[in-house]
Protein backbone atom coordinates (compact mmCIF):
# COMPACT_ATOMS: atom_id res chain seq x y z
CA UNK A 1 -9.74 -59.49 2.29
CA UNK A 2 -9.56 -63.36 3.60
CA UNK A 3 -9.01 -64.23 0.14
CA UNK A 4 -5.91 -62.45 0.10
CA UNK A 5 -4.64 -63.88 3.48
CA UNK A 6 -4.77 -67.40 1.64
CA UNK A 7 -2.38 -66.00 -1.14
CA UNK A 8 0.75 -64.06 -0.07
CA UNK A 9 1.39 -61.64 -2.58
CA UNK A 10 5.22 -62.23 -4.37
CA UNK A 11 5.57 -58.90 -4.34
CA UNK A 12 7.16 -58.94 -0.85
CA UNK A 13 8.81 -62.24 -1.46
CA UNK A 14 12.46 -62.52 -0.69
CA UNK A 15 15.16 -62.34 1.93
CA UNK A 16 16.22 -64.95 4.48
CA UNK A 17 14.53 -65.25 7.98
CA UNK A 18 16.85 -66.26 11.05
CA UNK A 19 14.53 -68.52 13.73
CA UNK A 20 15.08 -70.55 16.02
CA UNK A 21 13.10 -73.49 16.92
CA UNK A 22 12.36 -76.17 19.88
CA UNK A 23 13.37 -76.18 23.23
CA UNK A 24 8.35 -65.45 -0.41
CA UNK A 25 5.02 -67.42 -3.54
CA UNK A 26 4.67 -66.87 -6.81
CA UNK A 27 6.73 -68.99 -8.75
CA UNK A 28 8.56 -67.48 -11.42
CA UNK A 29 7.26 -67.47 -14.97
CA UNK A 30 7.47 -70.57 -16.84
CA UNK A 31 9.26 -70.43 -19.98
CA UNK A 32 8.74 -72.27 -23.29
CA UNK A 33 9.50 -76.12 -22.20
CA UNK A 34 13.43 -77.13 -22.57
CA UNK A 35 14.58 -79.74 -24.42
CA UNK A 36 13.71 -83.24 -22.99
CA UNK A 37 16.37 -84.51 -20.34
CA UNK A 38 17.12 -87.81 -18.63
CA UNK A 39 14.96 -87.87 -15.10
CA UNK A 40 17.00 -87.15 -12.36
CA UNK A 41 17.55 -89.71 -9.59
CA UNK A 42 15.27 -90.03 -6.72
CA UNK A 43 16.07 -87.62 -3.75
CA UNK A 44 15.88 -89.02 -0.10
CA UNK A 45 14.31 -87.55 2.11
CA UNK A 46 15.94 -87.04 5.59
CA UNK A 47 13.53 -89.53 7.39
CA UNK A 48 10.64 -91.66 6.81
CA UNK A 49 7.31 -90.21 7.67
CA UNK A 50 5.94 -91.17 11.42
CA UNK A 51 2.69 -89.44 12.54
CA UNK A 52 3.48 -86.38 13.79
CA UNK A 53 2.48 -86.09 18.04
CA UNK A 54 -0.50 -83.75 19.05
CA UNK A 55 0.10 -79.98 19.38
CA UNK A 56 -0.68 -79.55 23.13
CA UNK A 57 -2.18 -77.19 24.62
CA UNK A 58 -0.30 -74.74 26.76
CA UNK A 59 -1.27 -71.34 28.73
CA UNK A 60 -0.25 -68.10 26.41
CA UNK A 61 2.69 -66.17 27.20
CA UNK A 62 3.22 -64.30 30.20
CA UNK A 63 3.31 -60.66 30.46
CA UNK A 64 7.36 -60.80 31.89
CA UNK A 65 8.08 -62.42 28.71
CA UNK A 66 6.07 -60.00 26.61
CA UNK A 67 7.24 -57.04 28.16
CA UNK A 68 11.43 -57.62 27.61
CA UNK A 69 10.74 -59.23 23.50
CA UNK A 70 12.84 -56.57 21.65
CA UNK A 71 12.19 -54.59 19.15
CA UNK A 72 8.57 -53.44 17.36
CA UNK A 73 6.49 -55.58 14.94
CA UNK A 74 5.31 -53.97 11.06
CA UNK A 75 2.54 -55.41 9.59
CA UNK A 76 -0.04 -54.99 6.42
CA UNK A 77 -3.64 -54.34 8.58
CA UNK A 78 -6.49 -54.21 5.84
CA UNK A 79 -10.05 -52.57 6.90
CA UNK A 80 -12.62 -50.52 5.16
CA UNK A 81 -10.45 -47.55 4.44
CA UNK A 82 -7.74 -49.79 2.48
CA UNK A 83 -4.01 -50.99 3.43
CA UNK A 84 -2.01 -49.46 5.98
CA UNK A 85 1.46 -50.12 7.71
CA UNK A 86 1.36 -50.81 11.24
CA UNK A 87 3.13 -51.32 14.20
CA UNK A 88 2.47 -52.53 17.62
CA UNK A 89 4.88 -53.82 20.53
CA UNK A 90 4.92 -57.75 21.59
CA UNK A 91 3.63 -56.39 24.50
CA UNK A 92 0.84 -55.54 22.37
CA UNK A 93 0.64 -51.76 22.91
CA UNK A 94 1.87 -48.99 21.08
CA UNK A 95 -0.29 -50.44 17.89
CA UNK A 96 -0.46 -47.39 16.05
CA UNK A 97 -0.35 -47.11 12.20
CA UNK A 98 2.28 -45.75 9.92
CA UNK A 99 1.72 -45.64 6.46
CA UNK A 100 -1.51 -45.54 4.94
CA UNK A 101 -2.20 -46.70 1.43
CA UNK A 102 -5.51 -46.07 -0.94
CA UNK A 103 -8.57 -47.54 -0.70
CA UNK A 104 -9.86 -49.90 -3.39
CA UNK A 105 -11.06 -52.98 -4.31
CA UNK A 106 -7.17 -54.21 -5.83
CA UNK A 107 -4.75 -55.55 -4.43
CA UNK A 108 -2.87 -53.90 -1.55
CA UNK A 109 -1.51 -50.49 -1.91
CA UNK A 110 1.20 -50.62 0.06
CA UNK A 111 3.17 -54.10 1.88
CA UNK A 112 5.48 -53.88 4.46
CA UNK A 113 9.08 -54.97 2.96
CA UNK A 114 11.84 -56.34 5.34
CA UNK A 115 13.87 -54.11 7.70
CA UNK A 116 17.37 -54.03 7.72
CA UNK A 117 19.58 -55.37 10.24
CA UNK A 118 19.91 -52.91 13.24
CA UNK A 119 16.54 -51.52 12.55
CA UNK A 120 17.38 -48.40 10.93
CA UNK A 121 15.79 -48.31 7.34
CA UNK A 122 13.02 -50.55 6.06
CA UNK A 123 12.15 -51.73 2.64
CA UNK A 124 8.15 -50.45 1.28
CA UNK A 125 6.31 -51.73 -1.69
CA UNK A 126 3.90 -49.84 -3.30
CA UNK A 127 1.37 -50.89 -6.10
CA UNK A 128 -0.81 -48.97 -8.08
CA UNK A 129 -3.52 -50.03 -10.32
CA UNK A 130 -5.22 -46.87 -12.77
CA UNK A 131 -7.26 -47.62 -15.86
CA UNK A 132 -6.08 -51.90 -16.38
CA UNK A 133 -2.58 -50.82 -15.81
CA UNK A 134 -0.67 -52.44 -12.53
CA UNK A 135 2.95 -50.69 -11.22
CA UNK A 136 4.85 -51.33 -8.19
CA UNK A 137 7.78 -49.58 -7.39
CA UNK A 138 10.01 -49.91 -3.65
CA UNK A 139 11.29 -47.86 -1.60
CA UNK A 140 13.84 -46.93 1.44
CA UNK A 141 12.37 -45.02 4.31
CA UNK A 142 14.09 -44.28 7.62
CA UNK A 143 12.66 -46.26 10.76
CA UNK A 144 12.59 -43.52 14.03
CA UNK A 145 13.17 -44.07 17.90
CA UNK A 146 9.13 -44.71 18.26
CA UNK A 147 8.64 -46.87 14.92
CA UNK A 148 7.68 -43.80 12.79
CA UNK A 149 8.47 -44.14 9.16
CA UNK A 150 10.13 -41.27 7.83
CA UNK A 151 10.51 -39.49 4.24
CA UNK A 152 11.92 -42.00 1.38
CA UNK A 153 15.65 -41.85 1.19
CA UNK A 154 15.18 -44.01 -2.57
CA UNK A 155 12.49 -44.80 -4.65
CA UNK A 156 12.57 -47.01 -7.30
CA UNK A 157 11.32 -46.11 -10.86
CA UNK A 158 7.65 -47.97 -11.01
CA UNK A 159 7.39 -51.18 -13.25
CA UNK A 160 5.44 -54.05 -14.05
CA UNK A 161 7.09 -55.99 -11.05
CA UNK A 162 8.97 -54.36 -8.84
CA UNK A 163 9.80 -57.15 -6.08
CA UNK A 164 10.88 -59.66 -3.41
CA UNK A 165 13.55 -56.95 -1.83
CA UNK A 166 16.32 -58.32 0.18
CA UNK A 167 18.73 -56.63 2.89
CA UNK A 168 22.60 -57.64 2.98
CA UNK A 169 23.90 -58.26 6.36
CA UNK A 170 25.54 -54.95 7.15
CA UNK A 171 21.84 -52.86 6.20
CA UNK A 172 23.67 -51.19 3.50
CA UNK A 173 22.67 -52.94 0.10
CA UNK A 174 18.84 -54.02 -0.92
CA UNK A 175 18.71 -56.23 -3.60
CA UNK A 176 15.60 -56.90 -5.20
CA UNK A 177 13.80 -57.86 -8.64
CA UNK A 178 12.59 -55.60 -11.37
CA UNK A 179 10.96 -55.35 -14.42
CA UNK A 180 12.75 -51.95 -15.51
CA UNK A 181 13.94 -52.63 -18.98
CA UNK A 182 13.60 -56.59 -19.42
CA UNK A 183 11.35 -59.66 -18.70
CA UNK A 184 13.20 -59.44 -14.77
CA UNK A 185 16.18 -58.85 -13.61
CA UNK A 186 18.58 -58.42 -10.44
CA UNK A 187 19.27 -54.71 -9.49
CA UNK A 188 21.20 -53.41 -6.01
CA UNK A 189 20.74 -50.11 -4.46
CA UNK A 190 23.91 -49.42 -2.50
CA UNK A 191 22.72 -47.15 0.35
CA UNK A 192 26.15 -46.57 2.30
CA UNK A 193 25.80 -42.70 1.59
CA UNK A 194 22.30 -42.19 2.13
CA UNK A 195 22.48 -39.00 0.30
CA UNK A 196 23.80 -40.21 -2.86
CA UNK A 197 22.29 -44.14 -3.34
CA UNK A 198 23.41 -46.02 -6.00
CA UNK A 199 21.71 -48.76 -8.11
CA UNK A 200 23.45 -51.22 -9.98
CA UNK A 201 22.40 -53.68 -12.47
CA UNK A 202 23.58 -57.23 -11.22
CA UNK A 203 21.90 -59.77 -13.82
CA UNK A 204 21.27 -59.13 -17.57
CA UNK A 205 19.45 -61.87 -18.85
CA UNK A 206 16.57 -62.06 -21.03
CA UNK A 207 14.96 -65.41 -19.55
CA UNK A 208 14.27 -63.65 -16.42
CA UNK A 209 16.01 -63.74 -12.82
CA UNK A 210 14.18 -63.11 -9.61
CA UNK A 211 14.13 -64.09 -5.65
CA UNK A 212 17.49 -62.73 -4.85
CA UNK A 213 18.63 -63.96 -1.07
CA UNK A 214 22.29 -62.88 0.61
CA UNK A 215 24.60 -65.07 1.97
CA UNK A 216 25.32 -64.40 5.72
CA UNK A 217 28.85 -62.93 4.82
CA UNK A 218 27.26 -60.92 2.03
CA UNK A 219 29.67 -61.89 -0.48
CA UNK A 220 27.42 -64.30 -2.45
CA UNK A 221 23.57 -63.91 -3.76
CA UNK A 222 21.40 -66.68 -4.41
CA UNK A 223 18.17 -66.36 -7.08
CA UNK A 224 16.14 -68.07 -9.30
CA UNK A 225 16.45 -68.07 -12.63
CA UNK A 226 15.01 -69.59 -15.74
CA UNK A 227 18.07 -69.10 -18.34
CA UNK A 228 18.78 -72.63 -18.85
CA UNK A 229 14.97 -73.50 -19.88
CA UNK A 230 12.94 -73.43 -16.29
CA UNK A 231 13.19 -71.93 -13.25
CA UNK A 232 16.65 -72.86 -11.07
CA UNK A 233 18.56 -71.75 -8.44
CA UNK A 234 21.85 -70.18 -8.94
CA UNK A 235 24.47 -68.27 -6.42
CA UNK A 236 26.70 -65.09 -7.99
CA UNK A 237 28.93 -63.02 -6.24
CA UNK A 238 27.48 -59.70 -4.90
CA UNK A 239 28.45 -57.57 -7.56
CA UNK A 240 26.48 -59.71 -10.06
CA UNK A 241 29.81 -61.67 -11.53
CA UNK A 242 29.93 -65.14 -12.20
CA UNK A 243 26.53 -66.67 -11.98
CA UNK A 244 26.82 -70.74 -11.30
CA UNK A 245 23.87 -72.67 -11.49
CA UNK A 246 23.13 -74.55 -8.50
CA UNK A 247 19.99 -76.74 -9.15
CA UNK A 248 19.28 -79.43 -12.39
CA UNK A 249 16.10 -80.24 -12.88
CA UNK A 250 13.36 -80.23 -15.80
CA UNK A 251 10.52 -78.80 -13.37
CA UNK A 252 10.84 -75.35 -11.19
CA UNK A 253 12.76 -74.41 -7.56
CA UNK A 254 12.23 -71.85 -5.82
CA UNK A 255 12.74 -69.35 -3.11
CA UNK A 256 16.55 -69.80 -1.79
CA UNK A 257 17.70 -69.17 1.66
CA UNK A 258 20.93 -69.74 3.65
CA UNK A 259 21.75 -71.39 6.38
CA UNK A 260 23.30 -68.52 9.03
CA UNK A 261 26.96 -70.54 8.48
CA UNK A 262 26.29 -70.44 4.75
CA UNK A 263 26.78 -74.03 4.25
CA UNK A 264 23.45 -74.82 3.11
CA UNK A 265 20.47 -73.52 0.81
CA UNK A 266 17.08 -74.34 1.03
CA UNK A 267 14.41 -73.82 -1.43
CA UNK A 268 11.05 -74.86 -3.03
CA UNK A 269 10.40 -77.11 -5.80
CA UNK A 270 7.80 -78.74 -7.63
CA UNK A 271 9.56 -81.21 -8.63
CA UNK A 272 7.94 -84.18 -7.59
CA UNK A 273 4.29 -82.77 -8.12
CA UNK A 274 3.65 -80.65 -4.86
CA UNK A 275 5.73 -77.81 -3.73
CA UNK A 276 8.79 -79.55 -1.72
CA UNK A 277 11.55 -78.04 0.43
CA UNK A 278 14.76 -79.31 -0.68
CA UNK A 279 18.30 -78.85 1.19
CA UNK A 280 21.57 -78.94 -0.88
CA UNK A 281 25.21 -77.11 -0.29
CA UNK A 282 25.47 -73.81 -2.38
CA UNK A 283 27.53 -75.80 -5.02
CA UNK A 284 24.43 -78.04 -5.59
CA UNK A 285 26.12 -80.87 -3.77
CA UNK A 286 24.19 -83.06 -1.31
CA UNK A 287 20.94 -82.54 -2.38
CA UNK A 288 18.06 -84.14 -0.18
CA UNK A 289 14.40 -83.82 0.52
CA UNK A 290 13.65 -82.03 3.81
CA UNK A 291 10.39 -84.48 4.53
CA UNK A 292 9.32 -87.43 3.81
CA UNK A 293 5.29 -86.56 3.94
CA UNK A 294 3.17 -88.21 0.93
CA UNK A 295 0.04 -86.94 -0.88
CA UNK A 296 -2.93 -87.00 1.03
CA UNK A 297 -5.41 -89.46 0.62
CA UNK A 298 -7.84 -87.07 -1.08
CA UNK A 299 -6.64 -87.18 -4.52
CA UNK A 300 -7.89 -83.13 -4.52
CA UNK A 301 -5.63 -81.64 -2.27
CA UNK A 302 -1.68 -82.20 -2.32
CA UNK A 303 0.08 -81.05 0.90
CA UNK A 304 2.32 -78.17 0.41
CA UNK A 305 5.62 -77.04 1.97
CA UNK A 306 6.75 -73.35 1.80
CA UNK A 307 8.42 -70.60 3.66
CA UNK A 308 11.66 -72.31 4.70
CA UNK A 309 13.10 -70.21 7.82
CA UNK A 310 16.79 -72.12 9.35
CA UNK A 311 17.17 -71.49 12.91
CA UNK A 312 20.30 -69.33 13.58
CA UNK A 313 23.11 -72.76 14.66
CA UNK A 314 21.74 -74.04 10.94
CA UNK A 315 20.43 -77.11 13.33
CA UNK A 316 16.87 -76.84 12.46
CA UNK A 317 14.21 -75.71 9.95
CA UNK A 318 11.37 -73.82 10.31
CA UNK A 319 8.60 -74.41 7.55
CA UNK A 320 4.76 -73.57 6.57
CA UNK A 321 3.01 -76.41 5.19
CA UNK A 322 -0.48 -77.01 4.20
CA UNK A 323 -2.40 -79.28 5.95
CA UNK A 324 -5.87 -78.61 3.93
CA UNK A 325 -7.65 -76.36 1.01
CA UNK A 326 -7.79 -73.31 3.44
CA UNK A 327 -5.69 -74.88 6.25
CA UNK A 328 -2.20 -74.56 7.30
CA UNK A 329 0.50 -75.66 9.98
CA UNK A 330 4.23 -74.28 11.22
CA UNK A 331 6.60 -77.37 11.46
CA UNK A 332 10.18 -77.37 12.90
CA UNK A 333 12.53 -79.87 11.42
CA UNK A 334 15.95 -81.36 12.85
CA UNK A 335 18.31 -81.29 10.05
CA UNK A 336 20.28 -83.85 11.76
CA UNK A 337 17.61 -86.46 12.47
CA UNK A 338 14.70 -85.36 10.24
CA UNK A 339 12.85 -85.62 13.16
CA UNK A 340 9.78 -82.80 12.71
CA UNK A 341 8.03 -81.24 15.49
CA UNK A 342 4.34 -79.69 15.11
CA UNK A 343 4.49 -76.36 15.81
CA UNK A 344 0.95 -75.51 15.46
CA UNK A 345 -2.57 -77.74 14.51
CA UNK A 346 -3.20 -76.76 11.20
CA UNK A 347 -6.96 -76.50 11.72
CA UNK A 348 -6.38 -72.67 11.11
CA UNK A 349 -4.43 -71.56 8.23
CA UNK A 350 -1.01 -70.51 10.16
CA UNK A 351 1.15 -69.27 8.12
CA UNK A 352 4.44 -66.05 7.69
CA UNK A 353 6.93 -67.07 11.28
CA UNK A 354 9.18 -64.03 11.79
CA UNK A 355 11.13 -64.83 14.79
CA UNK A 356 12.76 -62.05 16.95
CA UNK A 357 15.63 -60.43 17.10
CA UNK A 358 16.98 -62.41 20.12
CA UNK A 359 15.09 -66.14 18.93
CA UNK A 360 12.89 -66.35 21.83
CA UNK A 361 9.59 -65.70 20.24
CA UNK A 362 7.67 -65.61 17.55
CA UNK A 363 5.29 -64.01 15.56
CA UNK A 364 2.68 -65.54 12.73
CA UNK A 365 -0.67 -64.72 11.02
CA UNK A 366 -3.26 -67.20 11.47
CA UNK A 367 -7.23 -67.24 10.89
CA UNK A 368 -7.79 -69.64 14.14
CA UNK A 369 -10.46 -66.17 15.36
CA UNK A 370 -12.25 -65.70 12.80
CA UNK A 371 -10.44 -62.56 10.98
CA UNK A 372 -6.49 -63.44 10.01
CA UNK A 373 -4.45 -61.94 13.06
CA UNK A 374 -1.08 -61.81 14.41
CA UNK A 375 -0.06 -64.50 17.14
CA UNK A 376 2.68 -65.07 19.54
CA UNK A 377 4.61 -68.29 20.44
CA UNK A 378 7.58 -69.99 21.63
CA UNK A 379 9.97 -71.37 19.42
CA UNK A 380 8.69 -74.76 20.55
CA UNK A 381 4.96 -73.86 19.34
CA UNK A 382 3.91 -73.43 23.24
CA UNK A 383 2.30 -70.06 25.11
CA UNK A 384 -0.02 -68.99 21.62
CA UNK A 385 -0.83 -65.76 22.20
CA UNK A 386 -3.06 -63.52 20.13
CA UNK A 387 -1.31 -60.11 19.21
CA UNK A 388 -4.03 -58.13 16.97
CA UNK A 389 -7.07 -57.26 18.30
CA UNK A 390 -8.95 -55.21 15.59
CA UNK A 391 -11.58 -56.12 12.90
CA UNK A 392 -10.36 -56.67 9.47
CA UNK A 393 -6.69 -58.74 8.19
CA UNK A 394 -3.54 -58.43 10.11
CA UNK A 395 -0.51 -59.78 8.37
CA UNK A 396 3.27 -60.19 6.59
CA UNK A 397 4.79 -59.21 9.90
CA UNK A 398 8.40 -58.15 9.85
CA UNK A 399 9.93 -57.47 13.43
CA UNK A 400 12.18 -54.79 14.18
CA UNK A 401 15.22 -55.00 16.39
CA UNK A 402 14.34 -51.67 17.79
């Protein structure tokens, strides 16, 4: 089960986070290599790299704050009897589970997808594993007035990969990745009569397409894909029409997200040997390194950045980096000064910010106890306070509005 924790399944990749800070990854499948092309010219980074200023310690949150935080947090709990679907308050009652999967020695049975906007339907994943075969399929189930899950309104057919679902704005739409009748492609279930869904095809490609992430107006979708000879990012309109490539590089990017103004896309990339976030308009314009960090000095481990989260004004950055081979920090950067602030240590592996509804908390998974739990903190990294209390892995939160 720990093992696990240090690897976030891709199957519940996808979809940007809103956060605010201060006072997801499997990498799509490599194709056959392109075609040599010239190297591209260095990127900047926003600022040089100063040593980053202790994490202090601070006393946890107070029950007043605990007690008003909106909303309900889902999680994946694994213990002896397999994967379930939980919920508990920020307060950290009501923890009651919701959904409980099979037990076995594979990989989850079923992950917690993101909710939609209001807090009325949630996105499920469900894998199954029989005889060497593997299938995941998603579906749509109702959320109730206590954080009940109710009866599927849509389930997807099963597949290889079945994956990183994403919600447009308006909680109508979930876009996600599927391996229904090609290597992977872009579907849409339109849910605005929740009797009669809809799915639509949006990408037809045999290279493969994946990662698909709405713009804040819900007009445009960003993904990855890997027609051009590796894995880039590229922004279509929602109905799947006129795919423009956004990215140019020989090695892979990853993992889009918008800025809430939609002026600005962030994303993973390998491309200078560890995994990167990089900032650049939707047109590809502008392009820049979000840190300036190095390799570390042990030629075995290469720091890694991942899980890019933009605070709601599109001011600052939230990001996951890691800090050793089973260690991990939270970061917060200012896009205007590149100035980062440490979040948490990294002497635990912290990891998976979900921020709430109203920005004035937050919620992570971290192994800082022992078993991975759920933790609460200001946007500023102070008042860490654990959430979980029971044996066994607590993760992949996804907070409710209601």
């Amino acid at each position: 089960m720990h093992r696990r924790f240090t690897i976030l399944p891709s199957v519940v990749l996808g979809g940007a986070l809103l956060a605010a800070c201060g006072g997801g990854t499997e990498s799509p499948a490599k194709p056959a290599p392109a075609a040599p092309t010239a190297p591209a010219t260095s990127v900047e980074a926003s600022v040089p790299a100063p040593a980053l200023p202790p994490v202090p310690v601070t006393p946890p949150l107070t029950a007043d704050e605990r007690a008003v935080a909106p909303g309900r947090i889902y999680f994946l709990a694994e213990r002896e009897g397999g994967a379930t679907i939980d919920v508990i308050l920020p307060s950290g009652q009501g923890a009651k589970t919701m959904l409980q999967g099979t037990a076995g020695d594979g990989p989850p049975s079923v992950l917690p997808g993101p909710v939609a906007p209001g807090g009325e339907l949630m996105a499920i994943i469900t894998v199954d594993e029989h005889e060497g075969a593997h299938f995941e399929r998603i579906e749509v189930r109702p959320l109730g007035a206590e954080g009940e899950l109710g009866e599927p309104l849509w389930r997807s057919d099963a597949a290889p990969q079945v994956r990183s679902p994403a919600w447009s704005p308006d909680g109508r739409t979930l876009a996600f990745e599927a391996a229904f009748s090609s290597f992977r492609d872009i579907y849409a279930v339109d849910l605005a009569d929740r009797t009669k869904p809809k799915l639509n095809r949006l990408t037809d490609h045999p290279a493969g397409n994946y990662e698909p992430a709405w713009s804040p107006d819900g007009r445009r979708i960003a993904f990855v894909s890997s027609r051009d000879g590796n894995a880039e990012i590229y922004v279509m309109h929602a109905d799947g029409s006129e795919p423009q490539r956004v990215t140019h590089f020989q090695l892979d990017d990853w993992g889009p997200t918008w800025s809430k103004d939609g002026g600005l896309l962030a994303f993973v990339s390998n491309r200078e040997s560890a995994d990167r976030i990089f900032l650049c308009k939707p047109d590809g314009s502008e392009l820049r390194r979000l840190t300036a960090e190095k390799a570390a000095p042990d030629a075995k481990f290469e720091p890694a950045e991942a899980e890019p989260t933009f605070t709601p004004d599109g001011q600052g950055l939230v990001f996951s980096t890691r800090t050793g081979s089973q260690q991990g920090a939270l970061r917060c950067a200012d896009l205007a000064t590149g100035a980062i602030t440490p979040l948490t240590a990294g002497t635990s592996f912290d990891r998976e910010p979900t921020f709430s509804p109203d920005g004035k908390l937050l919620v992570f998974a971290s192994d800082r106890d022992g078993d991975p739990e759920l933790y609460l903190m200001r946007p500023d990294g102070t008042g860490v306070t654990r959430l979980t209390e029971r044996k066994g892995v607590d993760w992949l939160p996804r907070w409710s509005p209601r």
